[in-house]
PDB file of N, CA and C in Angstrom:
ATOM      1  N   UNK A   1     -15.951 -10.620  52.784  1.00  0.00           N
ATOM      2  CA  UNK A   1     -16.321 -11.963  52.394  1.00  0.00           C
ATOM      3  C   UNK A   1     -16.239 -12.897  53.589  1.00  0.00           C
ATOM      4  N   UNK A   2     -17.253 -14.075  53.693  1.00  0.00           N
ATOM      5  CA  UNK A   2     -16.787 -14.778  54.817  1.00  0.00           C
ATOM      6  C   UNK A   2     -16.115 -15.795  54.450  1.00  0.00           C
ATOM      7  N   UNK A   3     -16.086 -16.635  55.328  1.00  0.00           N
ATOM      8  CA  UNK A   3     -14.769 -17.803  55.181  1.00  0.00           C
ATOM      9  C   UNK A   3     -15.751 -18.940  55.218  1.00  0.00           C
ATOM     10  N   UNK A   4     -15.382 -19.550  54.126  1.00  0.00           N
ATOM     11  CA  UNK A   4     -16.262 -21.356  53.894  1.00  0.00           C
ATOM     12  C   UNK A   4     -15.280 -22.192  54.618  1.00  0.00           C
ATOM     13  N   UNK A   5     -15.747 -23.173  55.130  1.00  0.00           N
ATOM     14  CA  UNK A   5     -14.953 -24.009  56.144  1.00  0.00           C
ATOM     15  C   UNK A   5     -15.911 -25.475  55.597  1.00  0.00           C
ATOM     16  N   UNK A   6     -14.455 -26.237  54.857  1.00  0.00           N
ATOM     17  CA  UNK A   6     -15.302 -27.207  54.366  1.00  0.00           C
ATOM     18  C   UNK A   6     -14.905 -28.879  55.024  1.00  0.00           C
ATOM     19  N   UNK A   7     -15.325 -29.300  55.207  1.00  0.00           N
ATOM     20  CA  UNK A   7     -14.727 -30.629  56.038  1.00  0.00           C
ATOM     21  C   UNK A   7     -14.865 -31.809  55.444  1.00  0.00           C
ATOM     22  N   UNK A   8     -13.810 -32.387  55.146  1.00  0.00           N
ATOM     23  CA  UNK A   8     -13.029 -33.709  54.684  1.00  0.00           C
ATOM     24  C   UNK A   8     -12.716 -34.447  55.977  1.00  0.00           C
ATOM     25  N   UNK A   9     -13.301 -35.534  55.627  1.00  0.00           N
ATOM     26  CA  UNK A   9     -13.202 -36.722  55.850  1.00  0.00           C
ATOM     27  C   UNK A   9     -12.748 -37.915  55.326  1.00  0.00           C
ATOM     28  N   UNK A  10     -11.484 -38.717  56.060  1.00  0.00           N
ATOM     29  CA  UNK A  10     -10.571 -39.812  55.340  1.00  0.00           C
ATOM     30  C   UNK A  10     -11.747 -40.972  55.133  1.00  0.00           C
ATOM     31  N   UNK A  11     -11.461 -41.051  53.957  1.00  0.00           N
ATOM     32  CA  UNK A  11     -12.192 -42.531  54.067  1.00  0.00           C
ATOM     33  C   UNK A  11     -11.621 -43.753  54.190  1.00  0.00           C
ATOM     34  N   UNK A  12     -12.498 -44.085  54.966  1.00  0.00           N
ATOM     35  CA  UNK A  12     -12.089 -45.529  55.888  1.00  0.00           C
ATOM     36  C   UNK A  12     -12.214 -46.789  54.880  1.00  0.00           C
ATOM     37  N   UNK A  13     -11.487 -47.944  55.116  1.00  0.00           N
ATOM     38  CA  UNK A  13     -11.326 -48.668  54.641  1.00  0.00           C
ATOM     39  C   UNK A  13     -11.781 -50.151  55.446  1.00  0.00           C
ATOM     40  N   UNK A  14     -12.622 -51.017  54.720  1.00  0.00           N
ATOM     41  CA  UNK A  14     -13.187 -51.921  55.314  1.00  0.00           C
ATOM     42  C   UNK A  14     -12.592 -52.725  56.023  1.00  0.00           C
ATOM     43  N   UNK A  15     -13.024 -53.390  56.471  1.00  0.00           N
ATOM     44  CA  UNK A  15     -12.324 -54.365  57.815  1.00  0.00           C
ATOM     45  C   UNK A  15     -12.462 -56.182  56.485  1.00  0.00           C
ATOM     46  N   UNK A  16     -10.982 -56.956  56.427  1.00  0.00           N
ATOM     47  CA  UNK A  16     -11.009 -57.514  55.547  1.00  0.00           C
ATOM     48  C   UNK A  16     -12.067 -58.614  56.201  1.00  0.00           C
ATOM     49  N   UNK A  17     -12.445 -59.006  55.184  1.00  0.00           N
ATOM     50  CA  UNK A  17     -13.726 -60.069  55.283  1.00  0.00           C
ATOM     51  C   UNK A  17     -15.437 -59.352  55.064  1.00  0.00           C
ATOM     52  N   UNK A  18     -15.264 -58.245  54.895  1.00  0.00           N
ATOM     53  CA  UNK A  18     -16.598 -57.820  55.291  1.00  0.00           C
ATOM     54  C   UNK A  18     -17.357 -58.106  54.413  1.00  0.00           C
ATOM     55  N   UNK A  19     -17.209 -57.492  53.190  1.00  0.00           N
ATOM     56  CA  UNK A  19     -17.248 -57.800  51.681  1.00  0.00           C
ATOM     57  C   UNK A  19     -18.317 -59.468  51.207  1.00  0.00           C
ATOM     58  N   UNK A  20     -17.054 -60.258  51.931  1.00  0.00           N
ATOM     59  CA  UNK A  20     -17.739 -62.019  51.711  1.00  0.00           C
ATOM     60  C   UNK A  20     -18.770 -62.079  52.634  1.00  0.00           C
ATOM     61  N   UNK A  21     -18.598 -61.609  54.459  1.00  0.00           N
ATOM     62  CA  UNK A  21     -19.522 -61.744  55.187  1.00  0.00           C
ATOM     63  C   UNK A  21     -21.050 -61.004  54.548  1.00  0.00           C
ATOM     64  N   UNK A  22     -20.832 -59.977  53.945  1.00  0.00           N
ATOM     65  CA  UNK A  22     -22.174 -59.809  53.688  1.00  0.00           C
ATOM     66  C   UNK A  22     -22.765 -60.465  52.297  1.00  0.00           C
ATOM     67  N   UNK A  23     -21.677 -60.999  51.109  1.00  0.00           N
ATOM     68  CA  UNK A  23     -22.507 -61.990  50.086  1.00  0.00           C
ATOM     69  C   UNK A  23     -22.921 -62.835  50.719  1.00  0.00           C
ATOM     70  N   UNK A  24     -22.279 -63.477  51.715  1.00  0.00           N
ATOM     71  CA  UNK A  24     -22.370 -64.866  52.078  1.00  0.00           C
ATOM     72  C   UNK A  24     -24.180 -64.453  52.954  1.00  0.00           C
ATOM     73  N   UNK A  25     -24.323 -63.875  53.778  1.00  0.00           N
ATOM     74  CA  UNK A  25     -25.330 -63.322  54.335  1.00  0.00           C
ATOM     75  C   UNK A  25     -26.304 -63.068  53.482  1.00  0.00           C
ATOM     76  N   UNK A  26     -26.633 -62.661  52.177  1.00  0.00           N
ATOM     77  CA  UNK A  26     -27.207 -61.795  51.682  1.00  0.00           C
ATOM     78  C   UNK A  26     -27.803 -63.448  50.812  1.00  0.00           C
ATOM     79  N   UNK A  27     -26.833 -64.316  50.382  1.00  0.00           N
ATOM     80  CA  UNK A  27     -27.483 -65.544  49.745  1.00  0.00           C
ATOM     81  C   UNK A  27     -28.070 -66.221  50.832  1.00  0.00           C
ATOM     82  N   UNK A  28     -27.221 -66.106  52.129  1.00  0.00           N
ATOM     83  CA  UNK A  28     -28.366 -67.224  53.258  1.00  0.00           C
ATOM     84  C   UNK A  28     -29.704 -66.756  53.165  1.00  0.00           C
ATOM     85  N   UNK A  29     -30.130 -65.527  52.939  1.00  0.00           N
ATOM     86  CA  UNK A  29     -31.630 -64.764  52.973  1.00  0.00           C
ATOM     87  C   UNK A  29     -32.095 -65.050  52.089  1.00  0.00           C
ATOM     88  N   UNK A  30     -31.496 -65.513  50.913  1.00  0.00           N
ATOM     89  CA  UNK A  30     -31.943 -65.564  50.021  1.00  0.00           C
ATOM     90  C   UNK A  30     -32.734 -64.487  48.970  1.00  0.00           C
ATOM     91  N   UNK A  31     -31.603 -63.225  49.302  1.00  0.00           N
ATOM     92  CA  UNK A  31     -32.007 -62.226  48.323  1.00  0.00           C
ATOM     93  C   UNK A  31     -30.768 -61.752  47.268  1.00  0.00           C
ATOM     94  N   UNK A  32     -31.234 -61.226  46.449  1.00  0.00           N
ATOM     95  CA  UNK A  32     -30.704 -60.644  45.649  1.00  0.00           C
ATOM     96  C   UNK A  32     -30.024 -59.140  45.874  1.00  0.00           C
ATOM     97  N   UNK A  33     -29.293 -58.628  44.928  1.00  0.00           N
ATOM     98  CA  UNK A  33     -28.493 -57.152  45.755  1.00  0.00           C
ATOM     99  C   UNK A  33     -29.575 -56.409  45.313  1.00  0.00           C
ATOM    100  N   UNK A  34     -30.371 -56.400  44.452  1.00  0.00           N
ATOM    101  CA  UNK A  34     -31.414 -55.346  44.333  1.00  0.00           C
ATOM    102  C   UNK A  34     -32.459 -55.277  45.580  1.00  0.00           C
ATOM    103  N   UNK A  35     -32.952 -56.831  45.727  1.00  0.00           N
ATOM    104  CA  UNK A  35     -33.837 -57.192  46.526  1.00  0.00           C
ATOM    105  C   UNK A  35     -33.264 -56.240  48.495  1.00  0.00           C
ATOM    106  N   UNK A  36     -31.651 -56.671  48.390  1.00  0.00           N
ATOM    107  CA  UNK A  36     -31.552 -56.608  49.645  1.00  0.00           C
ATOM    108  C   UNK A  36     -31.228 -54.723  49.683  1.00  0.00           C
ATOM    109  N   UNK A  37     -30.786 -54.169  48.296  1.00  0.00           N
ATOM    110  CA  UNK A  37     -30.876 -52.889  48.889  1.00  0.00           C
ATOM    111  C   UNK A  37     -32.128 -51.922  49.001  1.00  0.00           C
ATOM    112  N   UNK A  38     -33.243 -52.544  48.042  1.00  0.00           N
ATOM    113  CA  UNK A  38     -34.415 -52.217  48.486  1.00  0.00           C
ATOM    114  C   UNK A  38     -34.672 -51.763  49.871  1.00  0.00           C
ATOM    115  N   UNK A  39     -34.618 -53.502  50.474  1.00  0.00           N
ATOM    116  CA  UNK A  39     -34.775 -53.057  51.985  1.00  0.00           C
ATOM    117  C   UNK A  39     -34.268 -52.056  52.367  1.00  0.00           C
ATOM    118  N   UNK A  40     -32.496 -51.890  52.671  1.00  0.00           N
ATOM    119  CA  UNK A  40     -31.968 -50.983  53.174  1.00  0.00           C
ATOM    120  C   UNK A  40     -32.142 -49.581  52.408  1.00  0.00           C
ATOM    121  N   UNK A  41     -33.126 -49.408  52.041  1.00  0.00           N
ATOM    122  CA  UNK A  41     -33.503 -48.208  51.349  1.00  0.00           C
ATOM    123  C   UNK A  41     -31.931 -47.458  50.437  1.00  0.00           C
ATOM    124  N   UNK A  42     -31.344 -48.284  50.118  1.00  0.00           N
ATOM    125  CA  UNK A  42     -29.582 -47.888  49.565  1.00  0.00           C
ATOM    126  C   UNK A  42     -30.124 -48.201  48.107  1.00  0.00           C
ATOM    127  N   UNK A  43     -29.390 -48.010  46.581  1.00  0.00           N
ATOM    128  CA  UNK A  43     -29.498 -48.547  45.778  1.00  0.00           C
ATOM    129  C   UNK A  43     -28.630 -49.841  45.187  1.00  0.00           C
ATOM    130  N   UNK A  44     -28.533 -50.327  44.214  1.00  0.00           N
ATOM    131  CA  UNK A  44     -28.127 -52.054  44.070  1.00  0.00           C
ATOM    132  C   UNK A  44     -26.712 -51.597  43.788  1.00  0.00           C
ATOM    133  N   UNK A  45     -26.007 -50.318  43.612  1.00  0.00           N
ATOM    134  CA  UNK A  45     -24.571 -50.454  43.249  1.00  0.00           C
ATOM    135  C   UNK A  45     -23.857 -50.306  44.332  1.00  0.00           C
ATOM    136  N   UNK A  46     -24.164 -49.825  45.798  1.00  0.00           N
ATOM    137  CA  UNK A  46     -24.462 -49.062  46.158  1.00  0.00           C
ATOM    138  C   UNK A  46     -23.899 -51.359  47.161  1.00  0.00           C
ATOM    139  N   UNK A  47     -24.510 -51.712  47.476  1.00  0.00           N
ATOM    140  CA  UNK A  47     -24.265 -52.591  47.657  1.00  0.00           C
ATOM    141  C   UNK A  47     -23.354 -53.606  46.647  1.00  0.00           C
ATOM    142  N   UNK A  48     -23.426 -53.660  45.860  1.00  0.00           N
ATOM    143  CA  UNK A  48     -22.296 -54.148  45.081  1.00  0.00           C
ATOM    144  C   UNK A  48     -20.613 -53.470  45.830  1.00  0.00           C
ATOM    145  N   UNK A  49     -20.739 -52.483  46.325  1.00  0.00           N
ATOM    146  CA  UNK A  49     -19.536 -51.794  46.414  1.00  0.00           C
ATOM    147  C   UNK A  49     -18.839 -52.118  48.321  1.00  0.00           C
ATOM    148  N   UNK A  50     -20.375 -52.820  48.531  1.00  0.00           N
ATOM    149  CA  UNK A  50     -19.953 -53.242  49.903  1.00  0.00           C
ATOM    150  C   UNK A  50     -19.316 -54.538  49.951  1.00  0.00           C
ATOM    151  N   UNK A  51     -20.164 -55.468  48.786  1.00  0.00           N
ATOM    152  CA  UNK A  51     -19.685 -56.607  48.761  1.00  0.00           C
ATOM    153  C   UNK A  51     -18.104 -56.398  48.406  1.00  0.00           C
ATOM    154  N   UNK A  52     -17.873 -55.469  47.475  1.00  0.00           N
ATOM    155  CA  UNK A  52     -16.843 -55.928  46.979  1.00  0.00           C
ATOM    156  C   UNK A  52     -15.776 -55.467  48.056  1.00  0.00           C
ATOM    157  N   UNK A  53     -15.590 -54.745  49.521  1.00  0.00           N
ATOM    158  CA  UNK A  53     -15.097 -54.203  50.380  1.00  0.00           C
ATOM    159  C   UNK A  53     -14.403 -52.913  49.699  1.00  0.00           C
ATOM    160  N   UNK A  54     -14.907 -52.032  48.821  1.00  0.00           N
ATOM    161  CA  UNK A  54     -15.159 -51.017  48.254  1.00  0.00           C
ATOM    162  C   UNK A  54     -15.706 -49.724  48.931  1.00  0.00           C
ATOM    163  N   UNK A  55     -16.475 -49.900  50.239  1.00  0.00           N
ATOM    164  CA  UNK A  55     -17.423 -49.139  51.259  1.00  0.00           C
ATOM    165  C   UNK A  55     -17.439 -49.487  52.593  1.00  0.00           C
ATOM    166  N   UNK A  56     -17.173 -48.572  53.490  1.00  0.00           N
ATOM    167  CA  UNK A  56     -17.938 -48.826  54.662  1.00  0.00           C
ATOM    168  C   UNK A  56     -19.624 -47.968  54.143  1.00  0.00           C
ATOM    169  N   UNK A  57     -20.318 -48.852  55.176  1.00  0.00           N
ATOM    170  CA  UNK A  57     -21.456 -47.805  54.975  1.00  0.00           C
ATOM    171  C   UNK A  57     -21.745 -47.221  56.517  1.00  0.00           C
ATOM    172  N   UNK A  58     -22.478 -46.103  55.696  1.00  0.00           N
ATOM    173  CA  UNK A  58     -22.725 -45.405  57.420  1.00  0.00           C
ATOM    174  C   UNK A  58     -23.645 -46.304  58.303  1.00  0.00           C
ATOM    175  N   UNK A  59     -24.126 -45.606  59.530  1.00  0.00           N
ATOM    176  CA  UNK A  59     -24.504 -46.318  60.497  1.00  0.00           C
ATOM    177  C   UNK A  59     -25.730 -47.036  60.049  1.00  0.00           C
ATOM    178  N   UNK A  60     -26.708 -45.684  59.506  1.00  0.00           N
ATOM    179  CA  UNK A  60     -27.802 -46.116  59.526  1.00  0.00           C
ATOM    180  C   UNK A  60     -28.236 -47.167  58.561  1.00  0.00           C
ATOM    181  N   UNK A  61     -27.646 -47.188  57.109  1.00  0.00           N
ATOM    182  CA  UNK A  61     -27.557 -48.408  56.206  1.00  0.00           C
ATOM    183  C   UNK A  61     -26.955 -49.420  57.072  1.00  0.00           C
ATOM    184  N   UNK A  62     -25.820 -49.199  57.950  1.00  0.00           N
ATOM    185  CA  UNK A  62     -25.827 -50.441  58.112  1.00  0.00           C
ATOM    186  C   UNK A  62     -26.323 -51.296  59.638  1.00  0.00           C
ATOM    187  N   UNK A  63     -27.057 -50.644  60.319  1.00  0.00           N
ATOM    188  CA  UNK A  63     -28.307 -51.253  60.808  1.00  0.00           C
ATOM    189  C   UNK A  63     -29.646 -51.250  60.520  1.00  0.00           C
ATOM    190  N   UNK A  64     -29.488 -50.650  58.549  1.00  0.00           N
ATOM    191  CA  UNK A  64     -30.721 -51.331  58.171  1.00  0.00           C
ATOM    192  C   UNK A  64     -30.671 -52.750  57.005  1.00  0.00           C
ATOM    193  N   UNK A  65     -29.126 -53.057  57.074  1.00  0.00           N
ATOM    194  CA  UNK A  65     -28.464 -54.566  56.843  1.00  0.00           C
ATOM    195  C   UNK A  65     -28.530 -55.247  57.658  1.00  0.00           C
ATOM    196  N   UNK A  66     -28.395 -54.965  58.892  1.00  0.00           N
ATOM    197  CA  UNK A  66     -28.166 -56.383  60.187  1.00  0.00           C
ATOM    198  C   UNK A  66     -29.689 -56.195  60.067  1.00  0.00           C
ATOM    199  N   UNK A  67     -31.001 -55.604  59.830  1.00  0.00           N
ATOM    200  CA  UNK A  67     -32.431 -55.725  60.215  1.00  0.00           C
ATOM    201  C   UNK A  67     -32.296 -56.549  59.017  1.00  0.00           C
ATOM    202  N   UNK A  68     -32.476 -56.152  57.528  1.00  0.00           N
ATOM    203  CA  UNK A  68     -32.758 -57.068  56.723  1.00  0.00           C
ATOM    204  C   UNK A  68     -32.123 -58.353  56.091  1.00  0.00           C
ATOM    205  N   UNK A  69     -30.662 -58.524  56.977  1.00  0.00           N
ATOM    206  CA  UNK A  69     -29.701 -59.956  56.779  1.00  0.00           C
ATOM    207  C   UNK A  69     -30.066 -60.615  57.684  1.00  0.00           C
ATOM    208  N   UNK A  70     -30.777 -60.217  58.929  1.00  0.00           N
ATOM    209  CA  UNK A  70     -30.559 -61.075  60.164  1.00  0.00           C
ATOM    210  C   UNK A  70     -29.519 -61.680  60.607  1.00  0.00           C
ATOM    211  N   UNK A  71     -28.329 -60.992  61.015  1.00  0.00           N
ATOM    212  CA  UNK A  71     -26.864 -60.864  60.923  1.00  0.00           C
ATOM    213  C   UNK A  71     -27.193 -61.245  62.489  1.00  0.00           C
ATOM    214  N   UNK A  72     -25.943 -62.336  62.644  1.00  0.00           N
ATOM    215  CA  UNK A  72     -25.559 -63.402  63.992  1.00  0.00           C
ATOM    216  C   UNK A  72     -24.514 -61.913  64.570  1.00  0.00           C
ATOM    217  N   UNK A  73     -24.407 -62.287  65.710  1.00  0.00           N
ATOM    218  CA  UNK A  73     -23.624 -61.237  66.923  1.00  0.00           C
ATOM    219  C   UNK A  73     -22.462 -61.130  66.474  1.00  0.00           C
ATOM    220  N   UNK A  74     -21.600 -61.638  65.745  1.00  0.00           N
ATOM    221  CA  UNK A  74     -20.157 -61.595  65.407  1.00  0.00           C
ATOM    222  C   UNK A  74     -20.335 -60.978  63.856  1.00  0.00           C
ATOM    223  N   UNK A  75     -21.580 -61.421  63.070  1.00  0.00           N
ATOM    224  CA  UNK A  75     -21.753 -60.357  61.646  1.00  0.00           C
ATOM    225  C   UNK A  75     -21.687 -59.038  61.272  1.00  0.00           C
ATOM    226  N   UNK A  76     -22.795 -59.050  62.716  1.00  0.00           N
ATOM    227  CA  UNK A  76     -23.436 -57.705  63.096  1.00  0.00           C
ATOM    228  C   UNK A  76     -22.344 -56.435  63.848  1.00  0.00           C
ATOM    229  N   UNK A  77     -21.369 -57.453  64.805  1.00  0.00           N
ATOM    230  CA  UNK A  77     -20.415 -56.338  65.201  1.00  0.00           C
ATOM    231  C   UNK A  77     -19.371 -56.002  64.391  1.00  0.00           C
ATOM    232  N   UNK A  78     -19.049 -56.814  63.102  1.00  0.00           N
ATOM    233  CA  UNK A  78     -18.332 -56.592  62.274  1.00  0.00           C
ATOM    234  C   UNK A  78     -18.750 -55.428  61.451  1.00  0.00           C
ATOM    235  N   UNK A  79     -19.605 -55.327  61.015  1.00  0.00           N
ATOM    236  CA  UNK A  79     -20.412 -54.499  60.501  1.00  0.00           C
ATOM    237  C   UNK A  79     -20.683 -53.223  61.236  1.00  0.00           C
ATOM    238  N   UNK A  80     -20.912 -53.267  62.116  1.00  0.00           N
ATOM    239  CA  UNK A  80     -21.469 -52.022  62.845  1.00  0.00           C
ATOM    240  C   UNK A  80     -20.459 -51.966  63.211  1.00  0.00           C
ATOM    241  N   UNK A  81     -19.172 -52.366  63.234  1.00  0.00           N
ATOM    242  CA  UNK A  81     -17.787 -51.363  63.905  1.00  0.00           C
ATOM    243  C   UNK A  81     -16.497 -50.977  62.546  1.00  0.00           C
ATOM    244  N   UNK A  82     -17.431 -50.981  61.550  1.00  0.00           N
ATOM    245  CA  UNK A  82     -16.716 -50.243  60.604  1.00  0.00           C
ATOM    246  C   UNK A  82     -17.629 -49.305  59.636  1.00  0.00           C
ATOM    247  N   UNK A  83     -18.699 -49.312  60.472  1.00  0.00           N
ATOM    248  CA  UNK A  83     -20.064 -48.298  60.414  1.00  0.00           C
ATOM    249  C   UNK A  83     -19.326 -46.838  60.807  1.00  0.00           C
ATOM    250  N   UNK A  84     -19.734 -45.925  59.529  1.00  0.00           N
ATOM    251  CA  UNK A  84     -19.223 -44.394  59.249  1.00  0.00           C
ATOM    252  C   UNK A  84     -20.670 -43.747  60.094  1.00  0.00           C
ATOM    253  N   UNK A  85     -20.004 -42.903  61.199  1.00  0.00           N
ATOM    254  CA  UNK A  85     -21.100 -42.127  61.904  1.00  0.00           C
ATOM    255  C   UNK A  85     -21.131 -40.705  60.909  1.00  0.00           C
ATOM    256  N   UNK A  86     -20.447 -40.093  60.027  1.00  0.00           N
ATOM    257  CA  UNK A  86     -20.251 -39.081  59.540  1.00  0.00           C
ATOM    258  C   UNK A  86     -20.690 -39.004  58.316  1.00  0.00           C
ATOM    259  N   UNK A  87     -21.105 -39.819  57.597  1.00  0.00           N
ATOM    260  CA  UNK A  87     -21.346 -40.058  56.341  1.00  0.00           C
ATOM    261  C   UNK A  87     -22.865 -40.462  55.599  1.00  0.00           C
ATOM    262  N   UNK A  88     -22.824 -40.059  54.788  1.00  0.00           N
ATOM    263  CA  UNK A  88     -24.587 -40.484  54.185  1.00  0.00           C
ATOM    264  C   UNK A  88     -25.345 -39.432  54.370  1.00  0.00           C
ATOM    265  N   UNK A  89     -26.695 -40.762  54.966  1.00  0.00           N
ATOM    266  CA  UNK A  89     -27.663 -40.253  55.319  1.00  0.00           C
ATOM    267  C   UNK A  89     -27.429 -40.547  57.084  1.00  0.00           C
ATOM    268  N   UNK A  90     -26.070 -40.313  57.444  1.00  0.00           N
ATOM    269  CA  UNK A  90     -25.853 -40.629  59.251  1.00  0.00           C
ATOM    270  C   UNK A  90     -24.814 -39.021  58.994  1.00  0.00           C
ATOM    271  N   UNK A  91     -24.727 -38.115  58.336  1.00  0.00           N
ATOM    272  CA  UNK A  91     -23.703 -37.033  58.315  1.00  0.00           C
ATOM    273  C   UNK A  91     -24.598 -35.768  59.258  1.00  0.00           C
ATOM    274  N   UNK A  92     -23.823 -35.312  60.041  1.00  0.00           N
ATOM    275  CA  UNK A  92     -24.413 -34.360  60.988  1.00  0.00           C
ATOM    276  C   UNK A  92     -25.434 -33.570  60.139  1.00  0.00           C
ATOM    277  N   UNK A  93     -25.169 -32.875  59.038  1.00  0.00           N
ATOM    278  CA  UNK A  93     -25.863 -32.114  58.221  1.00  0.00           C
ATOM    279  C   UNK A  93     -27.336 -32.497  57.695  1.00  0.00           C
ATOM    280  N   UNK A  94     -27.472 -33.981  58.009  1.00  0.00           N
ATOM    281  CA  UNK A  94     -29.251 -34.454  57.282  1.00  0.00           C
ATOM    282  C   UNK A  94     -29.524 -34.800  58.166  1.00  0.00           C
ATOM    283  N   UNK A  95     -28.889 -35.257  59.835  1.00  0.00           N
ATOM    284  CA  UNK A  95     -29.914 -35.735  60.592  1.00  0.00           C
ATOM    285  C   UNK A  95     -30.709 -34.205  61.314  1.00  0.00           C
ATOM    286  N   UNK A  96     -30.917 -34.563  61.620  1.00  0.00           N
ATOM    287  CA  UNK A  96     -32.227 -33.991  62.488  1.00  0.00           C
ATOM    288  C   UNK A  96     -33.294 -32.992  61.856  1.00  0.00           C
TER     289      UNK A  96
END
């Protein structure tokens, strides 16, 4: 028999504020959580769970939030430095 080798990963826990920074962001655009996870090709709970600092999201959702929030340099690095490189649709196993 061979040996399955399965890999766990801790999940990370948001950086406090992130949660408000992105409602607060998400009403300056003036979208809705359906509207804005559309964009980020994510679904609406799915963002609910960010707002609520419930999620990091991986990389690629979440530089396809700073594209569709138009997130200021201090939003954006907040965001992208509690961005999961391992996870999602950013997990070694679906890219390439």
């Amino acid at each position: 028999m061979g040996v399955v080798m399965v890999m766990i990963r801790e999940r990370r826990i948001p950086p406090q504020g992130l949660g408000s920074m992105l409602r607060q962001a998400r009403e300056r655009a003036g979208l809705s959580q359906s509207a804005l996870a559309a964009a980020a090709g994510v679904r609406r709970p799915y963002v609910s769970k960010l707002e609520d600092s419930a999620r990091c999201p991986s990389l690629l959702v979440a530089n396809a939030l700073c594209a569709a929030l138009a997130l200021d340099g201090d939003e954006a690095a907040l965001l992208l430095g509690c961005a999961v490189d391992d996870a999602g649709r950013s997990h070694p196993w679906r890219v390439g």
